[in-house]
Structure formats: C-alpha cells, structure tokens
PDB file of N, CA and C in Angstrom:
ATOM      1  N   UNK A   1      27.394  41.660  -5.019  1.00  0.00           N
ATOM      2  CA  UNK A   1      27.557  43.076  -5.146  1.00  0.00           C
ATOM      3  C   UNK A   1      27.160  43.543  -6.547  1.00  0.00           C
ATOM      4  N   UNK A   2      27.537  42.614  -7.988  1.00  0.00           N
ATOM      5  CA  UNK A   2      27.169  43.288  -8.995  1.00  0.00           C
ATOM      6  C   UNK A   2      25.470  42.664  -9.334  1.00  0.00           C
ATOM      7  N   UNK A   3      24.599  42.313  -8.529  1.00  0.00           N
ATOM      8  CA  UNK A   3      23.523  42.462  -8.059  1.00  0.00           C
ATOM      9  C   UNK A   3      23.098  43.540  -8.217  1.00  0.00           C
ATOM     10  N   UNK A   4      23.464  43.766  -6.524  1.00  0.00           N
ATOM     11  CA  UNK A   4      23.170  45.029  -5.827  1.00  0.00           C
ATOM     12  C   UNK A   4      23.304  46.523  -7.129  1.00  0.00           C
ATOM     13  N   UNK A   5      24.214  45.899  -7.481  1.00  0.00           N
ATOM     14  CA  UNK A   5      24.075  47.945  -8.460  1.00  0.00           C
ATOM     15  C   UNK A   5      23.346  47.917  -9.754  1.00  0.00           C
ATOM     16  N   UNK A   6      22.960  46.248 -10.146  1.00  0.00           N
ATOM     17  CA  UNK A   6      22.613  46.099 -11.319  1.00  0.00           C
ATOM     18  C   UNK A   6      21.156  46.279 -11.391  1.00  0.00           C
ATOM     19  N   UNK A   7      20.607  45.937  -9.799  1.00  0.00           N
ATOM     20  CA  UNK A   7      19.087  45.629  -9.969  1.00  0.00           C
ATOM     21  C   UNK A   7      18.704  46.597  -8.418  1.00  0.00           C
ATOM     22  N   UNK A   8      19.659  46.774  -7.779  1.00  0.00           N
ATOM     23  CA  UNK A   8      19.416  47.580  -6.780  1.00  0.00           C
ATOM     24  C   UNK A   8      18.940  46.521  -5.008  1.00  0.00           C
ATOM     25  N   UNK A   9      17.712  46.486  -4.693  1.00  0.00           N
ATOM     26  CA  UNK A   9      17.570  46.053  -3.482  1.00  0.00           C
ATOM     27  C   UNK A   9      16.825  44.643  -3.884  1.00  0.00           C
ATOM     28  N   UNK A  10      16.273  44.856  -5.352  1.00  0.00           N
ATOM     29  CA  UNK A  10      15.532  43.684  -5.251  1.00  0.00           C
ATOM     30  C   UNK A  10      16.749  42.501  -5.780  1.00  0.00           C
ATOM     31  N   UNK A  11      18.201  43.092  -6.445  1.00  0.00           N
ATOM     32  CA  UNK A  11      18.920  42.036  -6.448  1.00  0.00           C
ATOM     33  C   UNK A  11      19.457  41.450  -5.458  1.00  0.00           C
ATOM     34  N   UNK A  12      19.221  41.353  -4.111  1.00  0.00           N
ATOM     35  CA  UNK A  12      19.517  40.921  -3.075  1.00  0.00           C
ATOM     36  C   UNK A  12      18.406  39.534  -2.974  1.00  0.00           C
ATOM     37  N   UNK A  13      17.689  39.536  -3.248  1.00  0.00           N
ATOM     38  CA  UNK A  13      16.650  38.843  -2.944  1.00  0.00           C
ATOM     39  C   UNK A  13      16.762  37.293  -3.271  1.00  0.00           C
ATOM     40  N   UNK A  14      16.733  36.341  -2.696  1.00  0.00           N
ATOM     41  CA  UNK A  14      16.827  34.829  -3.089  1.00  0.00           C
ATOM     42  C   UNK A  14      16.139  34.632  -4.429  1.00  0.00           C
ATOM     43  N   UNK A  15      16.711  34.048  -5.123  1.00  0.00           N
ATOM     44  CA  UNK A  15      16.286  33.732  -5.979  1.00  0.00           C
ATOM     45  C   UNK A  15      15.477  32.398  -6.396  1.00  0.00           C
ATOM     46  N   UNK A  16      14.479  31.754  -7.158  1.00  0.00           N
ATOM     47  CA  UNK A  16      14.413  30.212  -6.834  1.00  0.00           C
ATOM     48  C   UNK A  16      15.244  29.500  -7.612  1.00  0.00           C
ATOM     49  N   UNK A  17      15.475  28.395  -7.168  1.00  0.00           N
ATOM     50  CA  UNK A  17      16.278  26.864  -7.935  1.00  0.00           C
ATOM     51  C   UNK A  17      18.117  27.275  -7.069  1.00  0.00           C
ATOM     52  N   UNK A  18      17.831  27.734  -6.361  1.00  0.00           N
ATOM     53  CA  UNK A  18      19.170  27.907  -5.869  1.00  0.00           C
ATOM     54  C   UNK A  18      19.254  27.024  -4.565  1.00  0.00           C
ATOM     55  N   UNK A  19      20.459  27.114  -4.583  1.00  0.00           N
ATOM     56  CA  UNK A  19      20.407  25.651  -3.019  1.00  0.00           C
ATOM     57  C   UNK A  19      21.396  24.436  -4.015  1.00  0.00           C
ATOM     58  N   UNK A  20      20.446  23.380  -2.723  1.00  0.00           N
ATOM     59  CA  UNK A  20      21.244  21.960  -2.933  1.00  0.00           C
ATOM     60  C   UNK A  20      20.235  21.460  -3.170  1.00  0.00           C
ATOM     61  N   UNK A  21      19.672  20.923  -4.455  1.00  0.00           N
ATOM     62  CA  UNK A  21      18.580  19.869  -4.656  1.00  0.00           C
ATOM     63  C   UNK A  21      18.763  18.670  -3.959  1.00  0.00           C
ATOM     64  N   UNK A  22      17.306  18.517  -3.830  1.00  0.00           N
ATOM     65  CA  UNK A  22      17.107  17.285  -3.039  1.00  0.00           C
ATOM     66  C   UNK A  22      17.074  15.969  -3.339  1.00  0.00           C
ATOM     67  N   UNK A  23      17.681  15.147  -1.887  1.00  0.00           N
ATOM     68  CA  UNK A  23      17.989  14.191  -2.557  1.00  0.00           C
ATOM     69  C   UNK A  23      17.067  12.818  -2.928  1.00  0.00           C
ATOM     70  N   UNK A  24      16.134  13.256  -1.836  1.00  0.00           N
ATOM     71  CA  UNK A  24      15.402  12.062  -1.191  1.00  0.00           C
ATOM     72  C   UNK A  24      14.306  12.093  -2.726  1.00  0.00           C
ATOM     73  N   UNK A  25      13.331  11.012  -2.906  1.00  0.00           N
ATOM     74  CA  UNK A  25      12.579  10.830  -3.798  1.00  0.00           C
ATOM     75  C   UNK A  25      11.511  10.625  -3.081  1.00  0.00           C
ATOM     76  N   UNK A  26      10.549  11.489  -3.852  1.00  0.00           N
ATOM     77  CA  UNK A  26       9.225  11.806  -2.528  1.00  0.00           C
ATOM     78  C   UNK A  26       8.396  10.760  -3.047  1.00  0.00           C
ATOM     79  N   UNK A  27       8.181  10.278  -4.183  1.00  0.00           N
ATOM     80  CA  UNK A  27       7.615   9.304  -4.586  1.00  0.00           C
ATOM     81  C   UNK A  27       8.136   7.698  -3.926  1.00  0.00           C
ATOM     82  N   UNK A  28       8.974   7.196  -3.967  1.00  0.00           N
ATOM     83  CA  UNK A  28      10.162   6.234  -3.457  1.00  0.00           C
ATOM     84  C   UNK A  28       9.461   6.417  -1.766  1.00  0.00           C
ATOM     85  N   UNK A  29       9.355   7.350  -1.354  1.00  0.00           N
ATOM     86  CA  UNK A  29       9.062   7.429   0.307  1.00  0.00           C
ATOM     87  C   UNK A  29       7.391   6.991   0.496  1.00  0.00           C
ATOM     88  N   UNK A  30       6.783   7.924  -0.537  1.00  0.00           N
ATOM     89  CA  UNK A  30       5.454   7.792   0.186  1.00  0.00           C
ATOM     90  C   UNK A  30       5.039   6.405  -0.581  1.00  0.00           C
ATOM     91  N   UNK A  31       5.670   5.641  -1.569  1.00  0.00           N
ATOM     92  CA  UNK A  31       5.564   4.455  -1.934  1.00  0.00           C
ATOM     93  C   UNK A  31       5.364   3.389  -0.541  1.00  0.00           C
ATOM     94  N   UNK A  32       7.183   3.860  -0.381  1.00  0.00           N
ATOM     95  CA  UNK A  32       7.188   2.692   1.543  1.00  0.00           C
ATOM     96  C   UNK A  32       6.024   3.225   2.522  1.00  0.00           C
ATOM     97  N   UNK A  33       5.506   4.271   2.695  1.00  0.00           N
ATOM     98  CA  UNK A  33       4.794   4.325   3.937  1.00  0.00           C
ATOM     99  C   UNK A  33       3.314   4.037   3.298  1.00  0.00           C
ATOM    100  N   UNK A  34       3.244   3.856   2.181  1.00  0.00           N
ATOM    101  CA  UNK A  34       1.565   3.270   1.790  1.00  0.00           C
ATOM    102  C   UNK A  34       1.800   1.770   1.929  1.00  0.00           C
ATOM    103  N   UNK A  35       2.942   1.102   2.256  1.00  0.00           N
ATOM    104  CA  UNK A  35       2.569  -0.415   2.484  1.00  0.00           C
ATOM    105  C   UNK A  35       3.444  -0.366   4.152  1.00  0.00           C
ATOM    106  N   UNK A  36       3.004  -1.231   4.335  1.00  0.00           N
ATOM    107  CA  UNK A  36       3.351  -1.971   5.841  1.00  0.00           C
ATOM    108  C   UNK A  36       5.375  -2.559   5.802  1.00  0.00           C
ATOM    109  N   UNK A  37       5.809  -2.232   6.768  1.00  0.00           N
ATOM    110  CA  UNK A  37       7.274  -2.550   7.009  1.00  0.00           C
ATOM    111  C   UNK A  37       7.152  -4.246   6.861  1.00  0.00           C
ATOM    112  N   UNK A  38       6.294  -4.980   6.697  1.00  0.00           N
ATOM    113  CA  UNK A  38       6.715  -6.428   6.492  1.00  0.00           C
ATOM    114  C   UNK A  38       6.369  -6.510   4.842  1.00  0.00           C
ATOM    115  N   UNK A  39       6.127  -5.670   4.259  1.00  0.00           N
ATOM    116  CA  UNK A  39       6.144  -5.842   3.230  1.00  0.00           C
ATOM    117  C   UNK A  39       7.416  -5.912   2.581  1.00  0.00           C
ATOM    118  N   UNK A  40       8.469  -5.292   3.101  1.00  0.00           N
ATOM    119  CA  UNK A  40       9.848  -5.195   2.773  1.00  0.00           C
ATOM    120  C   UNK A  40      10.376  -5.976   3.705  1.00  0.00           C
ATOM    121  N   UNK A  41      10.306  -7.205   4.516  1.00  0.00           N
ATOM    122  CA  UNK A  41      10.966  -7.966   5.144  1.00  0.00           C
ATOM    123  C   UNK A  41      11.294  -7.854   6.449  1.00  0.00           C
ATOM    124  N   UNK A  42      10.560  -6.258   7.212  1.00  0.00           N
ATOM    125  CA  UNK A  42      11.261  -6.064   8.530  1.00  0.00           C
ATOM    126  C   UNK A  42       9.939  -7.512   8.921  1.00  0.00           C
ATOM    127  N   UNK A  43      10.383  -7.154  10.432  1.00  0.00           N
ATOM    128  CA  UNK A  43       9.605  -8.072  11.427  1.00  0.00           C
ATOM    129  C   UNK A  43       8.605  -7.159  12.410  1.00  0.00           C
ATOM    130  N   UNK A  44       8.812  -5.673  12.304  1.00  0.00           N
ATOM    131  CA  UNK A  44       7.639  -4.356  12.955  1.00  0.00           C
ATOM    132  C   UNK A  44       6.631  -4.686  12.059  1.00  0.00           C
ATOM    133  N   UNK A  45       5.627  -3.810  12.992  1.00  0.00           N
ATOM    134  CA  UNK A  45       4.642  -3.599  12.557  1.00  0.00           C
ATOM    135  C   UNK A  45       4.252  -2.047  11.768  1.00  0.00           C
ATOM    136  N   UNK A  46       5.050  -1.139  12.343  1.00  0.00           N
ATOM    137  CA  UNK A  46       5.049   0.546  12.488  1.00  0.00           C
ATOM    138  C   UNK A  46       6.899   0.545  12.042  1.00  0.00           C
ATOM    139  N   UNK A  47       6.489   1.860  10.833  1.00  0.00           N
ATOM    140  CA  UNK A  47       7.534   2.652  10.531  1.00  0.00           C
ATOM    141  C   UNK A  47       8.467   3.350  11.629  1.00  0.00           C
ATOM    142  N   UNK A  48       9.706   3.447  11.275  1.00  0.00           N
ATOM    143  CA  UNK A  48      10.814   4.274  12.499  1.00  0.00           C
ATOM    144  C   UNK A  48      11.707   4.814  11.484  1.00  0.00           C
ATOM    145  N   UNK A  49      11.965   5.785  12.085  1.00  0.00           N
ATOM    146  CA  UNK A  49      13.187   6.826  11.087  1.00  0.00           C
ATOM    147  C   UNK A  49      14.113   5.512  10.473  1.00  0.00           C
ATOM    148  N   UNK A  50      14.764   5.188  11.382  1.00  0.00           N
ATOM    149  CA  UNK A  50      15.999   3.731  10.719  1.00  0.00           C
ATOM    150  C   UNK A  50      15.276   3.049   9.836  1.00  0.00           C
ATOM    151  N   UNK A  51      14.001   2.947   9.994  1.00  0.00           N
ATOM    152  CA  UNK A  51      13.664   1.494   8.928  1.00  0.00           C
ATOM    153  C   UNK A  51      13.542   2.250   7.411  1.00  0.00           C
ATOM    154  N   UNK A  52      12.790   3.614   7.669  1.00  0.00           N
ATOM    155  CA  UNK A  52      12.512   4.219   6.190  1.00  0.00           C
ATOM    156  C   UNK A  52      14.041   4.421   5.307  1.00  0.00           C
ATOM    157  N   UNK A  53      15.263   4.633   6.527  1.00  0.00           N
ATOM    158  CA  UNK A  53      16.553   5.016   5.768  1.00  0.00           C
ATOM    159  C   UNK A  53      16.739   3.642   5.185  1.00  0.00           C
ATOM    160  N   UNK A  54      16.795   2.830   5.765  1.00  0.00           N
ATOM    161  CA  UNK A  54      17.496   1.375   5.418  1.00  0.00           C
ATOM    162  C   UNK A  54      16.220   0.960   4.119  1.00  0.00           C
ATOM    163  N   UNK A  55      15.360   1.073   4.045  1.00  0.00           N
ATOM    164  CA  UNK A  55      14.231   0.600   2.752  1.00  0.00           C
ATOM    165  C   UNK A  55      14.525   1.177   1.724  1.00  0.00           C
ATOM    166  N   UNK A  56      13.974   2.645   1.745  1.00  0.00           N
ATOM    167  CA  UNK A  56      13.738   3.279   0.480  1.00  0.00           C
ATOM    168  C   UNK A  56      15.175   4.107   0.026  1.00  0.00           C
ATOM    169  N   UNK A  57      15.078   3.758  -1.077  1.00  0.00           N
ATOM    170  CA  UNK A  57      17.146   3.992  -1.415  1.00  0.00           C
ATOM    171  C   UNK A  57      17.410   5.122  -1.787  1.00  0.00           C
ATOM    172  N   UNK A  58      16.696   6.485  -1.683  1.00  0.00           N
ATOM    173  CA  UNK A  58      17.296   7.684  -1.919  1.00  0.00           C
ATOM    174  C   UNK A  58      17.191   8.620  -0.259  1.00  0.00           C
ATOM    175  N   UNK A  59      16.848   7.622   0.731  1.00  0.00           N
ATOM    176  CA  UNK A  59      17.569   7.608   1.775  1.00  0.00           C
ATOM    177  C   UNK A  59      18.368   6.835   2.666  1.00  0.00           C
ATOM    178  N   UNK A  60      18.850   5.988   1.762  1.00  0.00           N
ATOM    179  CA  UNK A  60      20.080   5.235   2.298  1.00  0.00           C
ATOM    180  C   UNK A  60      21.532   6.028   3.024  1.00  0.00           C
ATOM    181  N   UNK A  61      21.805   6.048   3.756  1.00  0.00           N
ATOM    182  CA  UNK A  61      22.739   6.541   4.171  1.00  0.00           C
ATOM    183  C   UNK A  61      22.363   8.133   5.222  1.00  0.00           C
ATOM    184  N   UNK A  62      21.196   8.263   5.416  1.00  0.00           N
ATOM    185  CA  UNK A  62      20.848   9.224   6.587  1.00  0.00           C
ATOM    186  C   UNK A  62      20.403   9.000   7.375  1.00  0.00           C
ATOM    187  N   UNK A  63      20.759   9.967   7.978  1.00  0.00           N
ATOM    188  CA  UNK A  63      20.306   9.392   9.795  1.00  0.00           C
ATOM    189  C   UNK A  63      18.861  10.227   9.997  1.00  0.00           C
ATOM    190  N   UNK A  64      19.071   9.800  11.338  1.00  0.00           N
ATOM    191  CA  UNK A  64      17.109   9.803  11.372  1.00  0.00           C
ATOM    192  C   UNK A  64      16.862  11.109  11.292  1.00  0.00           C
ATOM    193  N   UNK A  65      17.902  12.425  11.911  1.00  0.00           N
ATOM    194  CA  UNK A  65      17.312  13.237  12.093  1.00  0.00           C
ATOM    195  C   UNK A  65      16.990  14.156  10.296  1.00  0.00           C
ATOM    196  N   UNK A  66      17.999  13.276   9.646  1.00  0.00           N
ATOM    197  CA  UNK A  66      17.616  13.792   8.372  1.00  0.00           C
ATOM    198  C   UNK A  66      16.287  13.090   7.687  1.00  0.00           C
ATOM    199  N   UNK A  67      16.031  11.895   8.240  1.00  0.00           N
ATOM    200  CA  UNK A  67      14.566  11.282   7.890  1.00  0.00           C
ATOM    201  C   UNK A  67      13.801  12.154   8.327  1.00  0.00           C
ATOM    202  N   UNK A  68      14.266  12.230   8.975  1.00  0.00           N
ATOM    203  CA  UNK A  68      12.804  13.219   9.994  1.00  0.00           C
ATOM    204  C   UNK A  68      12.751  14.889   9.231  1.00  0.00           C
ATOM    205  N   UNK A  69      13.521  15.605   9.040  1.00  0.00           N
ATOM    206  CA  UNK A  69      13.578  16.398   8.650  1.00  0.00           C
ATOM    207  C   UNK A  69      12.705  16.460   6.594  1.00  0.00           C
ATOM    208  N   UNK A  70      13.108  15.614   5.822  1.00  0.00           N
ATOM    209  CA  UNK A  70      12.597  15.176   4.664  1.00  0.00           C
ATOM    210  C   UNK A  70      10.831  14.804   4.979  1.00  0.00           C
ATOM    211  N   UNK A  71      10.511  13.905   5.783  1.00  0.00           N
ATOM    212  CA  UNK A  71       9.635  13.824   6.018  1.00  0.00           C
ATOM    213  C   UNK A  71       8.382  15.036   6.616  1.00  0.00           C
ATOM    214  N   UNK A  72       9.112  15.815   7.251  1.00  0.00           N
ATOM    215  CA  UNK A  72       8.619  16.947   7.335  1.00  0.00           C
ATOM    216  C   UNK A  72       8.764  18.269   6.195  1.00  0.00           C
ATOM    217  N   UNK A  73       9.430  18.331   5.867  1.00  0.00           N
ATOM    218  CA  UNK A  73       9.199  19.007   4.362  1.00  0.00           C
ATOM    219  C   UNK A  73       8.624  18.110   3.429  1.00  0.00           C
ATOM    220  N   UNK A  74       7.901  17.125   3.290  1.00  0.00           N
ATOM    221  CA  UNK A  74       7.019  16.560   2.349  1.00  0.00           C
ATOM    222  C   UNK A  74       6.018  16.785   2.948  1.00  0.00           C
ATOM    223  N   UNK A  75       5.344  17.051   4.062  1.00  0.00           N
ATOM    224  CA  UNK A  75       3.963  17.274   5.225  1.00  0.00           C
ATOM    225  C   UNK A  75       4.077  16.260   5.684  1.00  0.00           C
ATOM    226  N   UNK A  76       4.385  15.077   5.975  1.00  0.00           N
ATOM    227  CA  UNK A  76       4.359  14.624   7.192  1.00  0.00           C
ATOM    228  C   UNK A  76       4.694  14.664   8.591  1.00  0.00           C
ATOM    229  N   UNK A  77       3.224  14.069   9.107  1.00  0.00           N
ATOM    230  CA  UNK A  77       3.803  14.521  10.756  1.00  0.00           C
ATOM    231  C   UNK A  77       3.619  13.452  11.370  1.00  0.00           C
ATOM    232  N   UNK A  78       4.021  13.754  12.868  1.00  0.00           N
ATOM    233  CA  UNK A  78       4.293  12.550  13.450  1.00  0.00           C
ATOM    234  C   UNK A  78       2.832  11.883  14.520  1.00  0.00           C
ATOM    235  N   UNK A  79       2.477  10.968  13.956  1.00  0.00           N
ATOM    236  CA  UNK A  79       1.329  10.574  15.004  1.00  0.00           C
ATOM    237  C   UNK A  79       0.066  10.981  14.381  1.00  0.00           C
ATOM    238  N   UNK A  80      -0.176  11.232  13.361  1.00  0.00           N
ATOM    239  CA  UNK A  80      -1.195  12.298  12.433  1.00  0.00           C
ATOM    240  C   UNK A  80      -1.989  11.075  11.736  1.00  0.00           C
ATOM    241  N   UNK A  81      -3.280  10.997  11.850  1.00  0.00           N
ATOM    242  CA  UNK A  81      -4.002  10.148  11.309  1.00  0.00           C
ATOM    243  C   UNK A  81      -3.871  10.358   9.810  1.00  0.00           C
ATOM    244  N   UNK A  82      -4.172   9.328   9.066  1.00  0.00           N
ATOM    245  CA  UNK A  82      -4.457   9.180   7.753  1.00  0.00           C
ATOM    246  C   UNK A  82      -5.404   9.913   6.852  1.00  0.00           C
ATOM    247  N   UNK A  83      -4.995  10.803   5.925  1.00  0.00           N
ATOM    248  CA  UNK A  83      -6.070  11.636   5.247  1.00  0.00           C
ATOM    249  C   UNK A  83      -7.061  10.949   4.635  1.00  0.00           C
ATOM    250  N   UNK A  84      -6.706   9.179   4.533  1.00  0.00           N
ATOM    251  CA  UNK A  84      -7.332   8.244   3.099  1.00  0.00           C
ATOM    252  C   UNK A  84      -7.271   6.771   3.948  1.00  0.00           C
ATOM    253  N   UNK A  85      -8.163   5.954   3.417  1.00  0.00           N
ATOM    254  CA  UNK A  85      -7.915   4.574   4.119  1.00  0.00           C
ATOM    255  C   UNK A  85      -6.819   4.024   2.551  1.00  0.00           C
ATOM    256  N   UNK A  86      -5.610   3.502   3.434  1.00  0.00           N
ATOM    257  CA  UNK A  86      -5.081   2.656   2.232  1.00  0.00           C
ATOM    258  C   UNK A  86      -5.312   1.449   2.681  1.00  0.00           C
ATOM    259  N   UNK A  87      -4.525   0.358   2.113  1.00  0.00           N
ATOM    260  CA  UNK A  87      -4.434  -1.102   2.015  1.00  0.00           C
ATOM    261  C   UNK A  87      -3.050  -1.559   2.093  1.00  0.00           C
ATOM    262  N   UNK A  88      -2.614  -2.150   2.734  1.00  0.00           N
ATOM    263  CA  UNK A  88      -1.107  -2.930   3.130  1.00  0.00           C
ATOM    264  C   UNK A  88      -0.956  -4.017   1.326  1.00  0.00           C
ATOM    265  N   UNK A  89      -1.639  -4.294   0.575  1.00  0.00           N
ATOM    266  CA  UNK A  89      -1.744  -4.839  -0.427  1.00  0.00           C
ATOM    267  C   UNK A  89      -0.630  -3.909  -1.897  1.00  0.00           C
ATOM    268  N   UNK A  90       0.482  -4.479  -1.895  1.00  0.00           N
ATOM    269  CA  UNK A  90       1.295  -3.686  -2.770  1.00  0.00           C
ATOM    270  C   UNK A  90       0.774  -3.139  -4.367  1.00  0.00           C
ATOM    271  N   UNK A  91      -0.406  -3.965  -4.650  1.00  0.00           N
ATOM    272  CA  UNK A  91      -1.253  -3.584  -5.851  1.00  0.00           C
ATOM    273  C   UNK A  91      -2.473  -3.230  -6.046  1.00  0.00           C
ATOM    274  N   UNK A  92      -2.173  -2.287  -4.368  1.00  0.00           N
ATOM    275  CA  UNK A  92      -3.737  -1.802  -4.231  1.00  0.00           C
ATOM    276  C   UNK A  92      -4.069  -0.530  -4.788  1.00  0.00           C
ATOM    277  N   UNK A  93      -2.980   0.699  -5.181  1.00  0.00           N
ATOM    278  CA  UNK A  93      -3.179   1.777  -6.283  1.00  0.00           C
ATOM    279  C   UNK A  93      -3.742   1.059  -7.776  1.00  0.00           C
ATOM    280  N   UNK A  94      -3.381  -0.119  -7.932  1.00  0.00           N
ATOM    281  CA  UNK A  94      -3.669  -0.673  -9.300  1.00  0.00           C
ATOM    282  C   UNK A  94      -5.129  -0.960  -9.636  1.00  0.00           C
ATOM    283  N   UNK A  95      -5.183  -1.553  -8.123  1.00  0.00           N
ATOM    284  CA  UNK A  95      -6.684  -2.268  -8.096  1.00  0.00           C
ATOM    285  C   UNK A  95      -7.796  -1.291  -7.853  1.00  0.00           C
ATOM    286  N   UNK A  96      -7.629  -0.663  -7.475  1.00  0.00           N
ATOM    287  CA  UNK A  96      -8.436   0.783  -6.844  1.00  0.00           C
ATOM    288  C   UNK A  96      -8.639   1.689  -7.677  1.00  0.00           C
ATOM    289  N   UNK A  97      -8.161   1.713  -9.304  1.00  0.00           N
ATOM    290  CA  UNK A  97      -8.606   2.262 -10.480  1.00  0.00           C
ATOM    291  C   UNK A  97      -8.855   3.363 -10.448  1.00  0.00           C
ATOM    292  N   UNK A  98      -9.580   3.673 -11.870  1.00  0.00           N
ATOM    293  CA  UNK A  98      -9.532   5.356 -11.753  1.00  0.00           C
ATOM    294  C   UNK A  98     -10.997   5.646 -10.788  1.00  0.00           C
ATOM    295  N   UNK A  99     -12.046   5.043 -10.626  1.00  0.00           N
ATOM    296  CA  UNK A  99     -13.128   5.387  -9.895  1.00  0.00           C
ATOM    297  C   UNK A  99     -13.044   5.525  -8.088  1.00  0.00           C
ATOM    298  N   UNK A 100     -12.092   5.685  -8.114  1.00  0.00           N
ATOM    299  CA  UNK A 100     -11.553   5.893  -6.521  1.00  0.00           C
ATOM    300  C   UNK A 100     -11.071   7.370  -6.426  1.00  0.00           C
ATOM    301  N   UNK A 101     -10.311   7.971  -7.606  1.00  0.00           N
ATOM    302  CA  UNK A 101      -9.475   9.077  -7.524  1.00  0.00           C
ATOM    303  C   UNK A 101     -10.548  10.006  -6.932  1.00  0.00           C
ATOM    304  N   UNK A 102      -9.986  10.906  -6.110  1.00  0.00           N
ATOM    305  CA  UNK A 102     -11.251  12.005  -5.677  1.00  0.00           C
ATOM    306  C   UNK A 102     -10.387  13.227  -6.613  1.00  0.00           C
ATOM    307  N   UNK A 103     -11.805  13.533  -7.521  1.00  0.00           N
ATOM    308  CA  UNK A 103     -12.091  15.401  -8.396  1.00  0.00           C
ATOM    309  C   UNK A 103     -11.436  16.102  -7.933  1.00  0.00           C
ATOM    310  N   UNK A 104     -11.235  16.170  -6.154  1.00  0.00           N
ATOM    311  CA  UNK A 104     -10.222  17.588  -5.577  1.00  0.00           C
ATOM    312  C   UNK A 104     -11.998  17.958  -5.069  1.00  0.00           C
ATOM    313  N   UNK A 105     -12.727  17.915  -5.641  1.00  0.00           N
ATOM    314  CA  UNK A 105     -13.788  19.073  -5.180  1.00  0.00           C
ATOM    315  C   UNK A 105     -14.585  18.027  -3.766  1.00  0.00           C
ATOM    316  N   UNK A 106     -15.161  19.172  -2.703  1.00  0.00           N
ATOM    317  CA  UNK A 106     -16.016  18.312  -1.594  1.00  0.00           C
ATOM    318  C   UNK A 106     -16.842  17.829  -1.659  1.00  0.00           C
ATOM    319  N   UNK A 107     -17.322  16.906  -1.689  1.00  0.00           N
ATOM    320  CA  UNK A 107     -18.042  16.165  -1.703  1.00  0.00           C
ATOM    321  C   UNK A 107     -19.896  16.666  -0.910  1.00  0.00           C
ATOM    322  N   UNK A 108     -20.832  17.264  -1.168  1.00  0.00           N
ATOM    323  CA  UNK A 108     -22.332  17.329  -1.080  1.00  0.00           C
ATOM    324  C   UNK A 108     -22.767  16.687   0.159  1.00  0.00           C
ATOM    325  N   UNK A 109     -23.102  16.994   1.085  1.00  0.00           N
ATOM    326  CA  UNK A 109     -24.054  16.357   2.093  1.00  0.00           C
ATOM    327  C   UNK A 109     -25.314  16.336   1.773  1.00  0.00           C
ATOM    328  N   UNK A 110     -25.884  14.765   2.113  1.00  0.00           N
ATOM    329  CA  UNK A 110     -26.805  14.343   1.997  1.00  0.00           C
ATOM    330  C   UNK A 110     -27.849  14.741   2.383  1.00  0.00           C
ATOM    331  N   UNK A 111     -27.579  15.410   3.666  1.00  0.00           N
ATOM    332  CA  UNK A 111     -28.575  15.613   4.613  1.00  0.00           C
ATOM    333  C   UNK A 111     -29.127  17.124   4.153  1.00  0.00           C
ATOM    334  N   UNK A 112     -30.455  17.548   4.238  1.00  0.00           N
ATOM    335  CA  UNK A 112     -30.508  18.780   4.125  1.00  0.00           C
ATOM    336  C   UNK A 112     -30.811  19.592   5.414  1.00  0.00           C
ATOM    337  N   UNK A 113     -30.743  21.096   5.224  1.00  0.00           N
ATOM    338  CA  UNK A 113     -30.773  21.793   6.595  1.00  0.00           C
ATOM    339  C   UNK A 113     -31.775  22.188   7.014  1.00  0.00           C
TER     340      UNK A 113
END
C-alpha cells in the first residue's frame, strides 16, 4: 500500500530479484548431462529425472517433478536433439580448446546462388 501512494500504479509492479533464489546450479547440471550416466557410476545408458537428482548435488533431495521443472527453466526439453556434437570424454571441454568455441556469428555458405 505505501507503494501504491508513493509511486502510484507503477508501484504495484513486480519488481526484479524478488522471489526465492534458486537453488539448483545450472552449471553443476549441464556439467552431468554433457557426460554419459556411466560416467558417474549408474549402469543406464540415458538420463532420468531420479538419476540427475541423485548425481548432481544442488539437486539432491528433489523430486522429479522439480527436476523437470529446473530443467525446463534452463531450456531444456524433452526428446530435443543436440544443438552441438559433444563427447562422453570428461576432458573433452579441455581438449577441444579455444578453436572450437563458435564467434556467436553464422557461419557463410559455401555454395553460391
């Protein structure tokens, strides 16, 4: 209310940094899904809500539908091909150096029209 009279309609308005920060570590996640579940000891072949909670430790203790939910506010989706070829090799960001990084910009076709 002392919003409302201080700033009028636009003090109603959400503000940012408000909420419950998050808990999950988006780095920590997309770490586990760039290597393979036997890399961490399961016996699958393919990721499942349970396996990402039980691996990566800033989702320890949620259930899937909160995996699922995190995972979808980072852009992942379900069944969605790969934007990039990775490597199941845990020191393959290392090895893959800086001459791999893509500029951001598209890339020129070869072909002309």
């Amino acid at each position: 209310m002392h919003c409302y009279q201080a700033e009028g309609a636009a003090g109603l308005a959400v503000r940012p940094g408000r909420g419950r920060p998050a808990q999950a570590d988006a780095a920590e996640l997309e770490t586990a899904l760039r290597q393979a579940p036997r890399v961490y000891g399961l016996t699958q072949t393919r990721w499942t809500l349970r396996a990402l909670a039980q691996v990566v430790p800033s989702l320890q203790g949620f259930t899937d539908a909160g995996v699922r939910q995190v995972l979808h506010r980072l852009g992942y989706r379900y069944k969605r091909g790969q934007p990039r070829l990775t490597s199941p090799d845990p020191a393959y960001a290392e090895k893959r150096g800086a001459w791999s990084r893509s500029s951001g910009k598209p890339r020129r076709s070869l072909a002309r029209s």
